[in-house]
PDB file of N, CA and C in Angstrom:
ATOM      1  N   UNK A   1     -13.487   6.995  39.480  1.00  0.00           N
ATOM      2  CA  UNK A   1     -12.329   6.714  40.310  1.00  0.00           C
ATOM      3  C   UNK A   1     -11.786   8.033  40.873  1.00  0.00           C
ATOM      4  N   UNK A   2     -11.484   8.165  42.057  1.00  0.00           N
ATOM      5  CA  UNK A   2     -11.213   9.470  42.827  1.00  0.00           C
ATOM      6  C   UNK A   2      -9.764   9.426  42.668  1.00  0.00           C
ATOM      7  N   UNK A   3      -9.376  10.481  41.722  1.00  0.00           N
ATOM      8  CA  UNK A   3      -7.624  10.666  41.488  1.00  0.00           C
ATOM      9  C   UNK A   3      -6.671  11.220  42.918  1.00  0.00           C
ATOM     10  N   UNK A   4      -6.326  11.148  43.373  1.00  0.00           N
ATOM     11  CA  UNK A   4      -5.649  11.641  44.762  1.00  0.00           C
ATOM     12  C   UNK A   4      -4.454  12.766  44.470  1.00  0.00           C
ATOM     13  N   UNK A   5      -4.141  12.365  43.113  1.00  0.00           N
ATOM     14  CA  UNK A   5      -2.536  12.888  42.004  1.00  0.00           C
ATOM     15  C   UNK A   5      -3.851  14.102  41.508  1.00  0.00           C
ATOM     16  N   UNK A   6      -3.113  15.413  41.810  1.00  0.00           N
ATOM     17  CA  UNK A   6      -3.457  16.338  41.159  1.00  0.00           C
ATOM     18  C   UNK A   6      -2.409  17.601  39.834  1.00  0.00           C
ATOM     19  N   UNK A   7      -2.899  18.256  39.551  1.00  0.00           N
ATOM     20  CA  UNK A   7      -1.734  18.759  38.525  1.00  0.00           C
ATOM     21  C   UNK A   7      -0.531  20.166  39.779  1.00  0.00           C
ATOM     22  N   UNK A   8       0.158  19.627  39.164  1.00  0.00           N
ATOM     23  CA  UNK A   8       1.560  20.687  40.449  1.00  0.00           C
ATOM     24  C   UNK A   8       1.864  19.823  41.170  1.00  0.00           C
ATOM     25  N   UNK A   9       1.445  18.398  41.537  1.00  0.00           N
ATOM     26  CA  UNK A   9       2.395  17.588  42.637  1.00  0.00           C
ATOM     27  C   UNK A   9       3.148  17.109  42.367  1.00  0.00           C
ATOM     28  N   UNK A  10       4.141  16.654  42.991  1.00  0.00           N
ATOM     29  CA  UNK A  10       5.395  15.985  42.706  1.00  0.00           C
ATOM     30  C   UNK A  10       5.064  14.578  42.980  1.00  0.00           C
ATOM     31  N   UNK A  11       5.507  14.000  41.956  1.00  0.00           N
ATOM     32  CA  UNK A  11       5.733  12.701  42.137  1.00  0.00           C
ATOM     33  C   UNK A  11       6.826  11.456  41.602  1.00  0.00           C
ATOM     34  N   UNK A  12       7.280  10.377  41.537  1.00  0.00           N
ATOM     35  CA  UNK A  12       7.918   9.495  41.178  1.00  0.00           C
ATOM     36  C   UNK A  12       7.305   8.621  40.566  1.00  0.00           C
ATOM     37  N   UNK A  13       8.335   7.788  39.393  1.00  0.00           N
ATOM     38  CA  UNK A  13       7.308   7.165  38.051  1.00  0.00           C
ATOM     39  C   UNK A  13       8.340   5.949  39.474  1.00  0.00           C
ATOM     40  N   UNK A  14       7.332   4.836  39.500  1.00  0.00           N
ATOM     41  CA  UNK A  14       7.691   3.965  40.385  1.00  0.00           C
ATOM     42  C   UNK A  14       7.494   2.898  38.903  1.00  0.00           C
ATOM     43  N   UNK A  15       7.343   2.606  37.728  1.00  0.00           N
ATOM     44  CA  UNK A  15       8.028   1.429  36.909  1.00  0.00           C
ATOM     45  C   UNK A  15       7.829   2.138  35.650  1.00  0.00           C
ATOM     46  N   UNK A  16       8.602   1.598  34.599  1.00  0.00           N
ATOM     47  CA  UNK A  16       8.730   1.967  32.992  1.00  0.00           C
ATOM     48  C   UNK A  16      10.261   2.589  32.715  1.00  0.00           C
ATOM     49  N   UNK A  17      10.496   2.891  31.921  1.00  0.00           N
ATOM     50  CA  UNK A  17      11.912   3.350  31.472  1.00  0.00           C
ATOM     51  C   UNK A  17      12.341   4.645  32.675  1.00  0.00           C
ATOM     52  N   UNK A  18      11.266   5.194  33.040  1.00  0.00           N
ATOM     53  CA  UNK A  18      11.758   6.659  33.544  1.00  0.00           C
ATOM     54  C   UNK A  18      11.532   6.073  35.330  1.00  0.00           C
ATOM     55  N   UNK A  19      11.585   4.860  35.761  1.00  0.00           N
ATOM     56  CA  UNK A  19      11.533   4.727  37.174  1.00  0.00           C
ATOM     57  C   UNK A  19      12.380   5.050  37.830  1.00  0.00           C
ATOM     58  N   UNK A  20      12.231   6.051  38.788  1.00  0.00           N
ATOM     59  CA  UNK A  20      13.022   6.745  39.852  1.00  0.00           C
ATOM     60  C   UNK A  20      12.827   7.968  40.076  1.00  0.00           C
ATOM     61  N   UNK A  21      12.493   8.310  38.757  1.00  0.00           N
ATOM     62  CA  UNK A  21      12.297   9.794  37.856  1.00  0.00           C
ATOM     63  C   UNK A  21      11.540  10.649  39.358  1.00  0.00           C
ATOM     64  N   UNK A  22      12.247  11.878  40.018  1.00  0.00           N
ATOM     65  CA  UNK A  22      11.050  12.701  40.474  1.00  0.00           C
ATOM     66  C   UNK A  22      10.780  13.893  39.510  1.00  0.00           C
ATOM     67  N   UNK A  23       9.413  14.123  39.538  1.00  0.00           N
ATOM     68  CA  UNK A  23       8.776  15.270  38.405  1.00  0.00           C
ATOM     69  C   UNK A  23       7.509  16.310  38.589  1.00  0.00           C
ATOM     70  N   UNK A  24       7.184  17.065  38.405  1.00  0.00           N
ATOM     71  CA  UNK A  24       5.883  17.701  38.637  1.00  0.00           C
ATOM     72  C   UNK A  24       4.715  16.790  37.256  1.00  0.00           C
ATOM     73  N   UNK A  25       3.770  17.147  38.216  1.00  0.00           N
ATOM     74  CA  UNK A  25       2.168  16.820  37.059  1.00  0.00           C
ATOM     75  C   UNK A  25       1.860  17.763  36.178  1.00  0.00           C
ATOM     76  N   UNK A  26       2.117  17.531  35.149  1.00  0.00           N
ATOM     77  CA  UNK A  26       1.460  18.704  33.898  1.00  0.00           C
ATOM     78  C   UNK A  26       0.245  18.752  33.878  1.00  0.00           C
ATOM     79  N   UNK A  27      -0.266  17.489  33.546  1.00  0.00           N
ATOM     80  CA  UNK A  27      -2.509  17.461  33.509  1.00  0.00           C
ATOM     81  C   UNK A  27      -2.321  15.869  34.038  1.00  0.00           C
ATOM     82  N   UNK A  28      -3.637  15.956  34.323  1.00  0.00           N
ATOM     83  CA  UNK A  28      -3.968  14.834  35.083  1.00  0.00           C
ATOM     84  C   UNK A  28      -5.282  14.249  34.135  1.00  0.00           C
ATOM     85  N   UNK A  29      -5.493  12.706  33.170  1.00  0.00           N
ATOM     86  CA  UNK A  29      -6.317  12.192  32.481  1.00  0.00           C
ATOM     87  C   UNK A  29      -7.857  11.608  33.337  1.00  0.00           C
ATOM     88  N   UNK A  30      -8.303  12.058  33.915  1.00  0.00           N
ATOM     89  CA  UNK A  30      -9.116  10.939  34.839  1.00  0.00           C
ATOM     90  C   UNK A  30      -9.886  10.308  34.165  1.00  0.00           C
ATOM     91  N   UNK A  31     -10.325  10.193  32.759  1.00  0.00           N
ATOM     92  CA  UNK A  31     -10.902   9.086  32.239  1.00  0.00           C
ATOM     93  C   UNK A  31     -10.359   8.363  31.950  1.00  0.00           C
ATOM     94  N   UNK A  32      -9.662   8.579  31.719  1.00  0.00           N
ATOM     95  CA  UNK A  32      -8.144   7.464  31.162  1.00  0.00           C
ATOM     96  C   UNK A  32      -7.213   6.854  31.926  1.00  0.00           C
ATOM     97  N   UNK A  33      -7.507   7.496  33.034  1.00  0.00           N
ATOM     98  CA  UNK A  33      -6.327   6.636  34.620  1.00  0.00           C
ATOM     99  C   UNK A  33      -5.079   7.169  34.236  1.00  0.00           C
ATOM    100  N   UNK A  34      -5.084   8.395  33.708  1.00  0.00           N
ATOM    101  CA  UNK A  34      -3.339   8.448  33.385  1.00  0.00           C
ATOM    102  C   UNK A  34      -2.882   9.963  33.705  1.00  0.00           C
ATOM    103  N   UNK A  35      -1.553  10.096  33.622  1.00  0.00           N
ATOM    104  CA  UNK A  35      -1.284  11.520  34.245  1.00  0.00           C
ATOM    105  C   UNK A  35      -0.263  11.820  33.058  1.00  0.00           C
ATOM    106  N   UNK A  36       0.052  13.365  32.684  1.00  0.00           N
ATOM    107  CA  UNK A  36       1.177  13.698  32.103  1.00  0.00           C
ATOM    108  C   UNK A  36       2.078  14.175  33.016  1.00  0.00           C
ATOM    109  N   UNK A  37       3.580  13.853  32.842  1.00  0.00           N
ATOM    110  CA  UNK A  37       4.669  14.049  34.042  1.00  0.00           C
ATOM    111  C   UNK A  37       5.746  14.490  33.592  1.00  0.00           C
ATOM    112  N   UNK A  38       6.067  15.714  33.780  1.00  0.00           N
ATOM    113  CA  UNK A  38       7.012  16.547  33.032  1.00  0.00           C
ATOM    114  C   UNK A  38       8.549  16.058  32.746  1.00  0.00           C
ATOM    115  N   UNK A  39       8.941  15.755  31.628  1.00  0.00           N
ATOM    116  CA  UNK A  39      10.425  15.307  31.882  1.00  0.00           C
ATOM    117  C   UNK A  39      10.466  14.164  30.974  1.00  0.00           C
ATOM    118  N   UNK A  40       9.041  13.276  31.468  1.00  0.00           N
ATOM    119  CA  UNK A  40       8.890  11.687  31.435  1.00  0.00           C
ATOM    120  C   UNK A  40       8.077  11.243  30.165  1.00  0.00           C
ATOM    121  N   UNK A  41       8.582  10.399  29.724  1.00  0.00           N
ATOM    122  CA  UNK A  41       8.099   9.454  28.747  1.00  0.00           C
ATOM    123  C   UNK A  41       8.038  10.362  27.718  1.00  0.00           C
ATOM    124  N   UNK A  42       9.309  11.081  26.995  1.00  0.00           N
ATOM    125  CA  UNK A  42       9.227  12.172  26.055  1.00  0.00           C
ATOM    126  C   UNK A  42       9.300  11.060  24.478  1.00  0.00           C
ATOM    127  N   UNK A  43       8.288  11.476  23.661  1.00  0.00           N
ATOM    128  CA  UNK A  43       8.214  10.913  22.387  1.00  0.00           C
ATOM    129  C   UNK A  43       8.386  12.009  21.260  1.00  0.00           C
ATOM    130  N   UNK A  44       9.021  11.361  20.049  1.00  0.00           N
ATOM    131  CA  UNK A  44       9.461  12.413  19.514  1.00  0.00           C
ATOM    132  C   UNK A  44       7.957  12.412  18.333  1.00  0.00           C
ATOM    133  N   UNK A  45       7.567  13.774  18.383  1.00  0.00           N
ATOM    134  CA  UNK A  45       6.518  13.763  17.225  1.00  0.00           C
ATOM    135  C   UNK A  45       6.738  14.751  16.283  1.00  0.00           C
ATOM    136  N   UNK A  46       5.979  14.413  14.834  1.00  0.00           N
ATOM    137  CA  UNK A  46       6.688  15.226  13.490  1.00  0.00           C
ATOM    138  C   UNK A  46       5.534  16.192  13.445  1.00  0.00           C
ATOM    139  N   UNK A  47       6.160  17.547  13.041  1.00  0.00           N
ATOM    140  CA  UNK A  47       5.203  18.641  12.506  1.00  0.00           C
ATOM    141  C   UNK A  47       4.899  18.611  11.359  1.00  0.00           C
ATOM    142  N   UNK A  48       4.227  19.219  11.099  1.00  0.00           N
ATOM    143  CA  UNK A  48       4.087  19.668   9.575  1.00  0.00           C
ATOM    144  C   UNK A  48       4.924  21.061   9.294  1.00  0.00           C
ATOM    145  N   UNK A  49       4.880  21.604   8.181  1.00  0.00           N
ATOM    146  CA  UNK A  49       6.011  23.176   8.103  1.00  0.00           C
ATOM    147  C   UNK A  49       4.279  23.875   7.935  1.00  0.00           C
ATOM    148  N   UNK A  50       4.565  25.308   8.640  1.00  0.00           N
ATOM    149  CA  UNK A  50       3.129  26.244   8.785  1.00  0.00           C
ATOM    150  C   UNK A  50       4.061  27.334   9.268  1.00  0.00           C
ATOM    151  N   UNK A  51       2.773  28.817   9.227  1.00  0.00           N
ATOM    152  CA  UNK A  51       3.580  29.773   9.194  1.00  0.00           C
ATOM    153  C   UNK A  51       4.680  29.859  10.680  1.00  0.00           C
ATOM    154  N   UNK A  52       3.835  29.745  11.631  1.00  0.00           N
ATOM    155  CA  UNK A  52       4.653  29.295  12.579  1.00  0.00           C
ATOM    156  C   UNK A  52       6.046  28.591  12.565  1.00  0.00           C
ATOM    157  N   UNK A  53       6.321  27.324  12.415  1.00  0.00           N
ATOM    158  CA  UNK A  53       7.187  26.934  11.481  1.00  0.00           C
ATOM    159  C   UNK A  53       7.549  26.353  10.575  1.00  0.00           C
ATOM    160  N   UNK A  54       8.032  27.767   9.145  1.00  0.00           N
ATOM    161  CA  UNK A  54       8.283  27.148   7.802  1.00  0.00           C
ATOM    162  C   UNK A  54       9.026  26.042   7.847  1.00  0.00           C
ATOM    163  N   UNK A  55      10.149  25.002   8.374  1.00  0.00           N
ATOM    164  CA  UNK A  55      10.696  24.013   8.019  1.00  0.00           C
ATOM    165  C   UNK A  55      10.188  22.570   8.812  1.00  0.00           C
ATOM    166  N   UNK A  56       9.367  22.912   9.407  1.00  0.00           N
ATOM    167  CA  UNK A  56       8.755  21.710  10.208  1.00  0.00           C
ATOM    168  C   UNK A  56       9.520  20.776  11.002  1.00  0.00           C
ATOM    169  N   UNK A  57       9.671  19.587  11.162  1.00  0.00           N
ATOM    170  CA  UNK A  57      10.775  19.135  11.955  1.00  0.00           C
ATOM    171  C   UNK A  57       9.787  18.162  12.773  1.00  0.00           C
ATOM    172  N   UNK A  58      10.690  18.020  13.631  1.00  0.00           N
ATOM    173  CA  UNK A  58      10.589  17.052  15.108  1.00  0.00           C
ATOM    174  C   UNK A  58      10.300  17.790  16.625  1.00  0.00           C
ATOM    175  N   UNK A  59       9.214  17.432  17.066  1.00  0.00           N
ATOM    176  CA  UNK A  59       8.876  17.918  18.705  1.00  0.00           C
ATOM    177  C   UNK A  59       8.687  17.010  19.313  1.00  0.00           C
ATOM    178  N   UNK A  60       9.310  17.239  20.736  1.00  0.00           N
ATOM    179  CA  UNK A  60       9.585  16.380  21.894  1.00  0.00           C
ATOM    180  C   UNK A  60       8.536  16.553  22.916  1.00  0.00           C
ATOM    181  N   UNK A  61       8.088  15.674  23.353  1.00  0.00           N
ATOM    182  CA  UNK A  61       6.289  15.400  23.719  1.00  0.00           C
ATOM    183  C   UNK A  61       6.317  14.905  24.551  1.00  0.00           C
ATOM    184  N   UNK A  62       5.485  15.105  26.029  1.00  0.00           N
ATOM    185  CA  UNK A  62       5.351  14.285  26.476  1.00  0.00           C
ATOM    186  C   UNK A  62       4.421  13.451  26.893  1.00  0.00           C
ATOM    187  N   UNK A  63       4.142  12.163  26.810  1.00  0.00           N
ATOM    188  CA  UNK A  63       3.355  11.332  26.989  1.00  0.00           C
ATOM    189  C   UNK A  63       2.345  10.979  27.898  1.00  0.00           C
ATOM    190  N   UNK A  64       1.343  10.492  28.297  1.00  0.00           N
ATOM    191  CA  UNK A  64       0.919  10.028  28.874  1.00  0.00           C
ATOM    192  C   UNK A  64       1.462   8.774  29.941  1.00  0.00           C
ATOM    193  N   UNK A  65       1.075   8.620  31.089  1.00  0.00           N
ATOM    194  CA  UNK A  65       1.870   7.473  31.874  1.00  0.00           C
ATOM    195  C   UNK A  65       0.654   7.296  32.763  1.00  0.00           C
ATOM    196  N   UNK A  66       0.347   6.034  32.890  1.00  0.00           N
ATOM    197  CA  UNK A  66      -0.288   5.618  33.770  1.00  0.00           C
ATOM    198  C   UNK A  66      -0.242   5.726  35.163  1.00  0.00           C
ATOM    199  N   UNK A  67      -1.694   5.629  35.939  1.00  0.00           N
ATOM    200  CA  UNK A  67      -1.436   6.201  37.272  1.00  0.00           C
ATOM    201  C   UNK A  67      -1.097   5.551  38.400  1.00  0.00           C
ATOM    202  N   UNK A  68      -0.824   3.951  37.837  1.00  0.00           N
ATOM    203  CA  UNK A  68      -0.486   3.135  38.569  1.00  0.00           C
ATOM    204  C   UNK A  68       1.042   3.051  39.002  1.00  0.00           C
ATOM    205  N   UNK A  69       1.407   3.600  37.584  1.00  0.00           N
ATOM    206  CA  UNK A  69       3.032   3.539  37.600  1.00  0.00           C
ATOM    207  C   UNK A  69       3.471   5.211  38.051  1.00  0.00           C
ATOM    208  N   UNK A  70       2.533   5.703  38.936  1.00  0.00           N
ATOM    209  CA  UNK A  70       3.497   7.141  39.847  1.00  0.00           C
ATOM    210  C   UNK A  70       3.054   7.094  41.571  1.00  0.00           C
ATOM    211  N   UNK A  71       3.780   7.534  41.861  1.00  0.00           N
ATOM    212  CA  UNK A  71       3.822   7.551  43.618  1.00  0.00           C
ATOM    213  C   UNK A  71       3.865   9.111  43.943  1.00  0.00           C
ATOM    214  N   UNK A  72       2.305   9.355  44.485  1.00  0.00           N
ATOM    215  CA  UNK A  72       3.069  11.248  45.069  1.00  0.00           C
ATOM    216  C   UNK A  72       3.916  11.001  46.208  1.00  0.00           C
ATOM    217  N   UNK A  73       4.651  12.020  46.199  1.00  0.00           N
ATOM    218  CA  UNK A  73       5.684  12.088  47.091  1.00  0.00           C
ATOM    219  C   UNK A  73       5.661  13.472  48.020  1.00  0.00           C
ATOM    220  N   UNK A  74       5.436  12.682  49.127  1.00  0.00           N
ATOM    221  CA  UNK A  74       5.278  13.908  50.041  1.00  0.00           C
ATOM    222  C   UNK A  74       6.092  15.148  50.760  1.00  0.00           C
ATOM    223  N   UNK A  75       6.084  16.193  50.547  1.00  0.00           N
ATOM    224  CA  UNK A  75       7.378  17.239  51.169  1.00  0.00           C
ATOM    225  C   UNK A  75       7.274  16.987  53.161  1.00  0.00           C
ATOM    226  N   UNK A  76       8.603  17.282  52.789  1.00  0.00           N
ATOM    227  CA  UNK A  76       8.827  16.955  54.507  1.00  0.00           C
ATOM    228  C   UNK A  76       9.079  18.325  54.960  1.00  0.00           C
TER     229      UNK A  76
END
């Protein structure tokens, strides 16, 4: 499938919780039909504690979103 959405474009999540959302492309999945979109669909995921960081905790992630649900948006 020929992706048209490349990584650095701007685009809009046109359905899901974050619709309206405009955002840049972080990576683009092409086996998977899906794009990562900065901002959007943030999930919270648990670390482990490592030297990096001794108390471990919670990181804010962002997800994958399908490529059906973004619209590039063109500069005028």
């Amino acid at each position: 499938m020929a992706m048209k959405i490349k990584k650095g474009d701007t685009i809009e999540v046109i359905a899901g919780d974050d619709k309206g959302k405009k955002a840049e492309v972080l990576a683009v999945l092409p086996a998977k039909g899906q794009v990562i979109v900065a901002g959007c669909k943030i999930a919270k995921k648990t670390v482990k504690p490592s030297e990096n960081n001794p108390k471990g905790g919670f990181e804010n992630k962002e997800m994958p979103i399908n490529i059906s649900n973004v619209r590039k948006v063109e500069a005028l």
